[in-house]
C-alpha atoms as a PDB file:
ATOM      1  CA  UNK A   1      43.361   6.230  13.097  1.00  0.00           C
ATOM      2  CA  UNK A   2      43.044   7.474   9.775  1.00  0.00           C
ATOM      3  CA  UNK A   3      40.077   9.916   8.663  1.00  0.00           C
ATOM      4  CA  UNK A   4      38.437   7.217   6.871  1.00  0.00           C
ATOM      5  CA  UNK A   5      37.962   5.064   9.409  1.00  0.00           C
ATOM      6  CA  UNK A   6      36.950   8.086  11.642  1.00  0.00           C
ATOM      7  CA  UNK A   7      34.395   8.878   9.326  1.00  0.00           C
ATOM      8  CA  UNK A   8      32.968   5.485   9.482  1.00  0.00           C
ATOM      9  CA  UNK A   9      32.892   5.263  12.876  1.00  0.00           C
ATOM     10  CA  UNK A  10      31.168   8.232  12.853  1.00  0.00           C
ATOM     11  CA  UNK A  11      28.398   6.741  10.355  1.00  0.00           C
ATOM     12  CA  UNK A  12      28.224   3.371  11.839  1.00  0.00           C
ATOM     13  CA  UNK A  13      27.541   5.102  15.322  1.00  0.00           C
ATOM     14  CA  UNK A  14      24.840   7.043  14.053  1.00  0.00           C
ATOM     15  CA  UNK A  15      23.222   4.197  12.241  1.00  0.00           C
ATOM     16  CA  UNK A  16      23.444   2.257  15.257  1.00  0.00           C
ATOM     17  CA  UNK A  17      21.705   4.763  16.942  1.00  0.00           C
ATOM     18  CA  UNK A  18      19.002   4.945  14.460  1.00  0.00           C
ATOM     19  CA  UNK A  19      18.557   1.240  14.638  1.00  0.00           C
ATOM     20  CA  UNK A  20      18.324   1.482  18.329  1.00  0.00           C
ATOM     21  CA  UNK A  21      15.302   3.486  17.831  1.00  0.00           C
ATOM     22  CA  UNK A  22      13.084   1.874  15.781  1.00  0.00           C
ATOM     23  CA  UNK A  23      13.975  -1.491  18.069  1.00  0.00           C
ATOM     24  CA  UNK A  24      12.782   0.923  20.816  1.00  0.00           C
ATOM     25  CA  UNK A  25       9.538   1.685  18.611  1.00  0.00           C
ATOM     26  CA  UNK A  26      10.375   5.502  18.739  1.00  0.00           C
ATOM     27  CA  UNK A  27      10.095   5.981  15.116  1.00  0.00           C
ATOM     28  CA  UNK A  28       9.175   9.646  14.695  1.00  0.00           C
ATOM     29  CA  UNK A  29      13.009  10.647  15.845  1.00  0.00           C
ATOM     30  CA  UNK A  30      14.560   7.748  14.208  1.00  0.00           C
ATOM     31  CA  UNK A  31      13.065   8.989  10.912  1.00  0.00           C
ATOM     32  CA  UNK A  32      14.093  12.196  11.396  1.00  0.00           C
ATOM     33  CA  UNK A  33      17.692  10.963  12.765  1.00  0.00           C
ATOM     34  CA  UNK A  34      17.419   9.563   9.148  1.00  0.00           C
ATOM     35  CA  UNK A  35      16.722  11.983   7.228  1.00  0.00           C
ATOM     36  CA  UNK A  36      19.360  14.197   8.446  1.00  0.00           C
ATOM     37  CA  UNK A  37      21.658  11.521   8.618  1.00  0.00           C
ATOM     38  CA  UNK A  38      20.998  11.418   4.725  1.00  0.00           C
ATOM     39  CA  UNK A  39      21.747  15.275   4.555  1.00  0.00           C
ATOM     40  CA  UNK A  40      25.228  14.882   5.405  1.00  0.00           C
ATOM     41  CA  UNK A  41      26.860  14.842   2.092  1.00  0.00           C
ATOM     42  CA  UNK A  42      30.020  12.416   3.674  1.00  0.00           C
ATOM     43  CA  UNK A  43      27.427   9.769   4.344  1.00  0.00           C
ATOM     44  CA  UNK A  44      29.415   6.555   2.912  1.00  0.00           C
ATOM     45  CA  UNK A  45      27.493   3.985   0.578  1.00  0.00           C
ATOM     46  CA  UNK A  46      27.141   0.903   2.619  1.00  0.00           C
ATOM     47  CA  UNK A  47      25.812   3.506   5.650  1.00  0.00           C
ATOM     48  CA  UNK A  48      23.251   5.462   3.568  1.00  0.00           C
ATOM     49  CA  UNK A  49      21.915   2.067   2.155  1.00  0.00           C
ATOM     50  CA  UNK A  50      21.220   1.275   5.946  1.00  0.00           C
ATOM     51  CA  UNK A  51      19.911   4.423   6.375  1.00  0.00           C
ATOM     52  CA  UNK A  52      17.473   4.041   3.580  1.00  0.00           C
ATOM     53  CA  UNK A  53      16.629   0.696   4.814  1.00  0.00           C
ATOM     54  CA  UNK A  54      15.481   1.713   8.335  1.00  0.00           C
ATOM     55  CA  UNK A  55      13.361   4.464   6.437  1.00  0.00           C
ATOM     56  CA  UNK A  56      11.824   1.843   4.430  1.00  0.00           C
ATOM     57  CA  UNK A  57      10.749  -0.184   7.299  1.00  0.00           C
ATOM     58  CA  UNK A  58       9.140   2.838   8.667  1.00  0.00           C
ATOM     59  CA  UNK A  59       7.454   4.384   6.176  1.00  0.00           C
ATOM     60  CA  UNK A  60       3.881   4.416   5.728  1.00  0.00           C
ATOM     61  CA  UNK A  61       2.628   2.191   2.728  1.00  0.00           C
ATOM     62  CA  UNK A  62       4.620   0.211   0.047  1.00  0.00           C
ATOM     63  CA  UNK A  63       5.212   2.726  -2.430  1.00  0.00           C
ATOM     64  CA  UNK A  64       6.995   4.356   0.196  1.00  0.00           C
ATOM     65  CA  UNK A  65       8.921   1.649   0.941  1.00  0.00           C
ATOM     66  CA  UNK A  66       9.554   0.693  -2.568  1.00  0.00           C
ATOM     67  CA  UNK A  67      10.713   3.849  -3.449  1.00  0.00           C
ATOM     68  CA  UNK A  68      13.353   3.804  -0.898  1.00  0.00           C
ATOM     69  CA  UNK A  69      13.983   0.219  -1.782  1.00  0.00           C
ATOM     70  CA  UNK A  70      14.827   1.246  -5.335  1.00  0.00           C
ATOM     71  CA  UNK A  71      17.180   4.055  -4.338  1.00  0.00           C
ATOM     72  CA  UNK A  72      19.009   1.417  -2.952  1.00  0.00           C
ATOM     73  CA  UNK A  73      19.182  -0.794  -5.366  1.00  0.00           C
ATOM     74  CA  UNK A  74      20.737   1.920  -7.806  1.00  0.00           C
ATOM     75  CA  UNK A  75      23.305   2.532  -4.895  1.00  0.00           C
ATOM     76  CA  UNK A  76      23.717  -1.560  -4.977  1.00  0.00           C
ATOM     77  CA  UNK A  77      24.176  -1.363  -8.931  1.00  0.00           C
ATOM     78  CA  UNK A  78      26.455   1.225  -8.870  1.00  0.00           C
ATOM     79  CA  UNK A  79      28.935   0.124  -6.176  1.00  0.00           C
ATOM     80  CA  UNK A  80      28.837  -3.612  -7.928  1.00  0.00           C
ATOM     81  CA  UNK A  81      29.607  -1.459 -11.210  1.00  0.00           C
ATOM     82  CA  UNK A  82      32.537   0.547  -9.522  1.00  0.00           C
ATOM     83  CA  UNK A  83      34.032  -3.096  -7.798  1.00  0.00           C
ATOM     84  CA  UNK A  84      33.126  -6.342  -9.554  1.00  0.00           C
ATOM     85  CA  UNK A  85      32.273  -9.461  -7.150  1.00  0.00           C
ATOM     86  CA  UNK A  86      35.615 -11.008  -6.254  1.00  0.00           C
ATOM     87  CA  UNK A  87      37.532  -7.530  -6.178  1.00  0.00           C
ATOM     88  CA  UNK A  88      37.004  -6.801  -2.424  1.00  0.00           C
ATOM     89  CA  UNK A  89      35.999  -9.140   0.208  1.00  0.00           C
ATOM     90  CA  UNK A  90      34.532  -6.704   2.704  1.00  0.00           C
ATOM     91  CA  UNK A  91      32.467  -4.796  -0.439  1.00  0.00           C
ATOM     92  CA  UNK A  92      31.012  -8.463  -1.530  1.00  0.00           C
ATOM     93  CA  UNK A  93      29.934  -9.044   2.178  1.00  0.00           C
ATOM     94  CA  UNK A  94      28.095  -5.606   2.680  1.00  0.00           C
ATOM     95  CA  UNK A  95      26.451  -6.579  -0.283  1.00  0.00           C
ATOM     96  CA  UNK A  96      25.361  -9.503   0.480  1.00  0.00           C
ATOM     97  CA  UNK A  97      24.145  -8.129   3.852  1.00  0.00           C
ATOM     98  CA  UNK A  98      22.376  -5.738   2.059  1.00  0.00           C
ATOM     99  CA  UNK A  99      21.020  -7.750  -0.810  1.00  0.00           C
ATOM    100  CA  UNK A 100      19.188 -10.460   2.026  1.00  0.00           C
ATOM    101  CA  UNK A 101      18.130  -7.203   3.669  1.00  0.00           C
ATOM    102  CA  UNK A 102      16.333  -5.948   0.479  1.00  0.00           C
ATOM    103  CA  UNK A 103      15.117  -9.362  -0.513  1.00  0.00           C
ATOM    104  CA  UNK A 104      13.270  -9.211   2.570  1.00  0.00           C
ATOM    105  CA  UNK A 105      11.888  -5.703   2.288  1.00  0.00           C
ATOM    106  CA  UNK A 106      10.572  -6.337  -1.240  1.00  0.00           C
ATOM    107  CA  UNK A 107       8.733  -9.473   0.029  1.00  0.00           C
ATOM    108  CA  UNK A 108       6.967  -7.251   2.931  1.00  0.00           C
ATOM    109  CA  UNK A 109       6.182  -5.015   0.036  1.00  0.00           C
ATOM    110  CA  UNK A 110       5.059  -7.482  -2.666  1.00  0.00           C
ATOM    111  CA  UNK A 111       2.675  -8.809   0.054  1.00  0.00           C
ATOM    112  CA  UNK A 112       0.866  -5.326   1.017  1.00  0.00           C
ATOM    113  CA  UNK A 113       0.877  -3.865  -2.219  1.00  0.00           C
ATOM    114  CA  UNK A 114      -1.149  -7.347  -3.114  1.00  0.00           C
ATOM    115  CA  UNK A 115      -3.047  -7.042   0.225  1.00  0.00           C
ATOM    116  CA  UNK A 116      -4.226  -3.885  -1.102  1.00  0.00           C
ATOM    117  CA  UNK A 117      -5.017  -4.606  -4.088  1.00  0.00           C
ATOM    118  CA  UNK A 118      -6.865  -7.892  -3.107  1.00  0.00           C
ATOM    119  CA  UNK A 119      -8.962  -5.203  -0.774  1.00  0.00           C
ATOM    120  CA  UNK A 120      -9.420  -2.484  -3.753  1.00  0.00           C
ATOM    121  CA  UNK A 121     -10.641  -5.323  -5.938  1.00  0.00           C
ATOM    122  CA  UNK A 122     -12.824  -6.768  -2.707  1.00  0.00           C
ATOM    123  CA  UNK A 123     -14.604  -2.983  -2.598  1.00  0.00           C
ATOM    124  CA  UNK A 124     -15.067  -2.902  -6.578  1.00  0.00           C
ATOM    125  CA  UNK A 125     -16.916  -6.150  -6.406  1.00  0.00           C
ATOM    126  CA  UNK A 126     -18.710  -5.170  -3.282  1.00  0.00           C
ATOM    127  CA  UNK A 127     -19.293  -1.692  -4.836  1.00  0.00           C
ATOM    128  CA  UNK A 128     -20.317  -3.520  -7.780  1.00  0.00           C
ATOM    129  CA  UNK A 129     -22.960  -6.134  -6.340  1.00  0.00           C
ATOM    130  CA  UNK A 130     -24.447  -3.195  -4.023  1.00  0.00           C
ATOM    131  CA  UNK A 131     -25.821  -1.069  -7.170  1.00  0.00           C
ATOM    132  CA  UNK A 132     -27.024  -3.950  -9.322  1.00  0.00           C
ATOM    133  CA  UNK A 133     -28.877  -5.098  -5.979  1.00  0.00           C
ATOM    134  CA  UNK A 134     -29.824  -1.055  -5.806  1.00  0.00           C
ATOM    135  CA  UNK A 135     -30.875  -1.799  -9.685  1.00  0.00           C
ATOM    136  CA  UNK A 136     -32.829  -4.787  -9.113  1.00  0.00           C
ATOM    137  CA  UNK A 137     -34.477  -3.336  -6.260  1.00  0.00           C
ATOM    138  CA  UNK A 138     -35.764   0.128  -8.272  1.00  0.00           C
ATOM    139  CA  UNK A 139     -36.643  -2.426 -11.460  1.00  0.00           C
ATOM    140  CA  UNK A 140     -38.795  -4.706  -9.115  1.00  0.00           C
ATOM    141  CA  UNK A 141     -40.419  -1.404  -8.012  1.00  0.00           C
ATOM    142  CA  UNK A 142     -41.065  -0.261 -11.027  1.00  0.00           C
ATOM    143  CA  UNK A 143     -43.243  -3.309 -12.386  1.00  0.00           C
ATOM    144  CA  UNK A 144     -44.791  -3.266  -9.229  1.00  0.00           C
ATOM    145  CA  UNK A 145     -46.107   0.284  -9.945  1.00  0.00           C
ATOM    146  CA  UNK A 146     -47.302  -0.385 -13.150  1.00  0.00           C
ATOM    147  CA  UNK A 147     -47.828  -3.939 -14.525  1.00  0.00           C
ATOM    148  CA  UNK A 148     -50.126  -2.579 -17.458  1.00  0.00           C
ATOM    149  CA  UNK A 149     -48.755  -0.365 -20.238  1.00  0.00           C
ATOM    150  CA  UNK A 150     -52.174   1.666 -20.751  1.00  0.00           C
ATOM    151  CA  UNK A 151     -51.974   1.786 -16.458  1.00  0.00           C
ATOM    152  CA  UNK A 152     -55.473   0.786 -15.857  1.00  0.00           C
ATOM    153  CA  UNK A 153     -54.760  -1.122 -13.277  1.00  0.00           C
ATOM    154  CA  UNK A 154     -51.282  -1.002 -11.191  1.00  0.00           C
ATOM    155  CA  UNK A 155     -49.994  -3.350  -8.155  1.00  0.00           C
ATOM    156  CA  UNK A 156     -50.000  -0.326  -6.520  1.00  0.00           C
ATOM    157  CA  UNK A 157     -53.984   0.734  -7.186  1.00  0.00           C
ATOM    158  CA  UNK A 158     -53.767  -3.112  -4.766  1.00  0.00           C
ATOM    159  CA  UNK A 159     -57.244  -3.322  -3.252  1.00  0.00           C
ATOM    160  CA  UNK A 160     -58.218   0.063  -4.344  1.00  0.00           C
ATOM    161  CA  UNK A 161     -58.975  -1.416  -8.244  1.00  0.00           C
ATOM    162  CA  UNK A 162     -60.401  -4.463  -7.137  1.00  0.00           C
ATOM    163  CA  UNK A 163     -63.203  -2.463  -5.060  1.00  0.00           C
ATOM    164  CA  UNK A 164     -63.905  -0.080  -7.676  1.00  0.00           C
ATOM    165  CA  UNK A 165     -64.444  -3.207 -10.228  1.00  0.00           C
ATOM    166  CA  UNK A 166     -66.734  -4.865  -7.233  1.00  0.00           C
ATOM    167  CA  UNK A 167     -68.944  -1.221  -7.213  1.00  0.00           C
ATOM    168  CA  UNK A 168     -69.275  -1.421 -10.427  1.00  0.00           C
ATOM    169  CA  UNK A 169     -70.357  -4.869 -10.606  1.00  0.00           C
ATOM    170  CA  UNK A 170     -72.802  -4.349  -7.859  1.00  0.00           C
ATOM    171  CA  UNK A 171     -74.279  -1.398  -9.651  1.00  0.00           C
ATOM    172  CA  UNK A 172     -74.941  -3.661 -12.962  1.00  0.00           C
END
């Protein structure tokens, strides 16, 4: 077997392993399985773009995830770059797994990344409606203090202002 394919084995192993993982939910060691998968500097292409994949399906929000997707797209780029479609067989198919893999993952991300903004825009308006209510509420208070400029007579005075104008009509 030639150290090539040894190393490979090695790589598809470990991403097997990782994949294994997050099927079993255990996510906190297959990220870190991950990331130190990723600090092996032999890591081959094709198994460091499925290494960044599995990272992208666990990470936390979508600009995680898009990050990672991105860093795997300029992997994509440049292996397409180094062997044109048509050149090698095998290259064109990882690609292709890998392309349908990131079409998916950019989907997943284009729908929480609007999800969250659909929600950020939902609490603006909320926000929003809240003070003018808030605004309404302290302007309706303040004409019913106070209906008169020279504040003779307020809603507020109420009953008090109409029995001081009866006394004084009973004293006349």
């Amino acid at each position: 077997m030639s150290y090539s394919c040894m190393v490979d084995k090695k790589f598809t192993e470990a991403v097997n392993e990782l994949t294994a993982l997050y099927d079993v939910d255990e996510l906190d060691e297959c990220i870190a399985g991950a990331h130190e998968l990723l600090s092996d500097s032999a890591i081959p292409r094709y198994h460091k773009m499925k290494t960044l994949l599995i990272l992208a399906s666990t990470a936390e929000d979508w600009k995680e995830a898009n990050a990672y997707r991105l860093e795997i797209e300029t992997i994509c780029r440049q292996v397409r770059a180094w062997h044109p479609i048509g050149e090698a067989a095998n290259i064109d198919e990882y690609l292709a797994e890998i392309r349908g893999t990131l079409d998916e993952l950019l989907s997943v991300i284009n729908e929480e990344e609007r999800e969250e903004h659909d929600y950020e825009a939902y609490k603006m308006m909320a926000d929003n409606e809240e003070r003018v209510d808030d605004e309404r509420a302290m302007e309706e208070g303040d004409h019913a203090i106070s209906d008169d400029a020279d504040g003779e007579h307020s809603e507020a005075d109420g009953d008090e202002g109409k029995v001081e104008e009866d006394k004084q009509a009973q004293n006349t």
